[in-house]
Protein backbone atom coordinates (compact mmCIF):
# COMPACT_ATOMS: atom_id res chain seq x y z
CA UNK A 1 189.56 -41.71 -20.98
CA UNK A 2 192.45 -38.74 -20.40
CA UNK A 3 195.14 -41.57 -22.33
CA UNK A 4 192.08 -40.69 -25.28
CA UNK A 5 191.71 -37.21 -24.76
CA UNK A 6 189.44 -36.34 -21.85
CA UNK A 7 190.21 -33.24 -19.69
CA UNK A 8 189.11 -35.50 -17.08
CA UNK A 9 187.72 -38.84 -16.17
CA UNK A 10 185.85 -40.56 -13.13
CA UNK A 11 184.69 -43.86 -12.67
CA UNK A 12 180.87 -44.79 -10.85
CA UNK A 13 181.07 -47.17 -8.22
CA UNK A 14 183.01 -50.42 -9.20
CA UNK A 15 183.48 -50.05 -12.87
CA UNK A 16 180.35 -50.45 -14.72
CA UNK A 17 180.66 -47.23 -15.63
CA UNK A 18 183.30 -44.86 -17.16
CA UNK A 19 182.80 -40.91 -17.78
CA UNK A 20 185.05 -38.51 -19.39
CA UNK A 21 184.55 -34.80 -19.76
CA UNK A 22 185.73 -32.81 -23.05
CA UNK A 23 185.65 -30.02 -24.10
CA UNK A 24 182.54 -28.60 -26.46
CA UNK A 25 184.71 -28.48 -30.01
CA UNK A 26 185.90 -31.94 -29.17
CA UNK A 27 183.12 -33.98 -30.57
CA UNK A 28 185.23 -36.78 -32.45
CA UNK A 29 187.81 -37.15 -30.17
CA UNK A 30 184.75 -37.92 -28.12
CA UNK A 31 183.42 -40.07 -30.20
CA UNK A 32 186.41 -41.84 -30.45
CA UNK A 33 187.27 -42.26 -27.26
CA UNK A 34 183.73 -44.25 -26.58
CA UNK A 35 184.52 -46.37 -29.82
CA UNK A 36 187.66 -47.12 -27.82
CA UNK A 37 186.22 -48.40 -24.73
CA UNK A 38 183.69 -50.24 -26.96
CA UNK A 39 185.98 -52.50 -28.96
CA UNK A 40 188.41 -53.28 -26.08
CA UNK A 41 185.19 -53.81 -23.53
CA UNK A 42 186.89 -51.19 -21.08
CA UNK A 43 183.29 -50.65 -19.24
CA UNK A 44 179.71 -51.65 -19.17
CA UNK A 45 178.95 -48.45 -20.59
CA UNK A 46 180.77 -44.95 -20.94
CA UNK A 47 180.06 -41.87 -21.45
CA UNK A 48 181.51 -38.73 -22.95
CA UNK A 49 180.33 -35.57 -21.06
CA UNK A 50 180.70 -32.23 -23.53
CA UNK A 51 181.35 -29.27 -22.01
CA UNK A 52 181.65 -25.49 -22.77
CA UNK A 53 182.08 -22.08 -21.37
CA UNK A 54 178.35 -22.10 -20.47
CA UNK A 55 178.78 -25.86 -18.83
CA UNK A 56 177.75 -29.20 -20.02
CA UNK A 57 176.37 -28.95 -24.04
CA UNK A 58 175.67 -32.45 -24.22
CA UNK A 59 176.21 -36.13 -22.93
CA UNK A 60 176.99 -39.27 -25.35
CA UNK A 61 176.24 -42.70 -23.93
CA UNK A 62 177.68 -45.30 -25.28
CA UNK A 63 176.37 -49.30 -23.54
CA UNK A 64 179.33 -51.80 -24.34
CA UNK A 65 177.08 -55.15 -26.04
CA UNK A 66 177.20 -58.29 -23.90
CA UNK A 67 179.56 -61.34 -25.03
């Protein structure tokens, strides 16, 4: 997630699950970045955490489809 643009970026447990935090006015890189993970089936799902001055504005989930 920071090689796509994420301030930051943890991963839950063993893998199944990949977060990266943004900032607010980010929204496509965002976006992006889960369409990323998505097409080279990085994680089971991801998700792009957006935050701003005030904290977090919003949360995008994105669930990679079984092969």
């Amino acid at each position: 997630m920071r090689e796509l643009g994420a301030a930051d970026s943890l991963m839950s447990g063993s893998g199944p699950t990949v977060f990266g935090i943004f900032r607010q006015e980010d929204l496509k890189l965002a976006e992006a970045a889960l369409e990323q993970f998505g097409q080279e089936d990085l994680a089971g799902q991801a998700l792009a955490i957006l935050a701003g001055e005030d904290g977090l504005t919003q949360c995008i989930e994105y669930h990679v489809p079984k092969r």
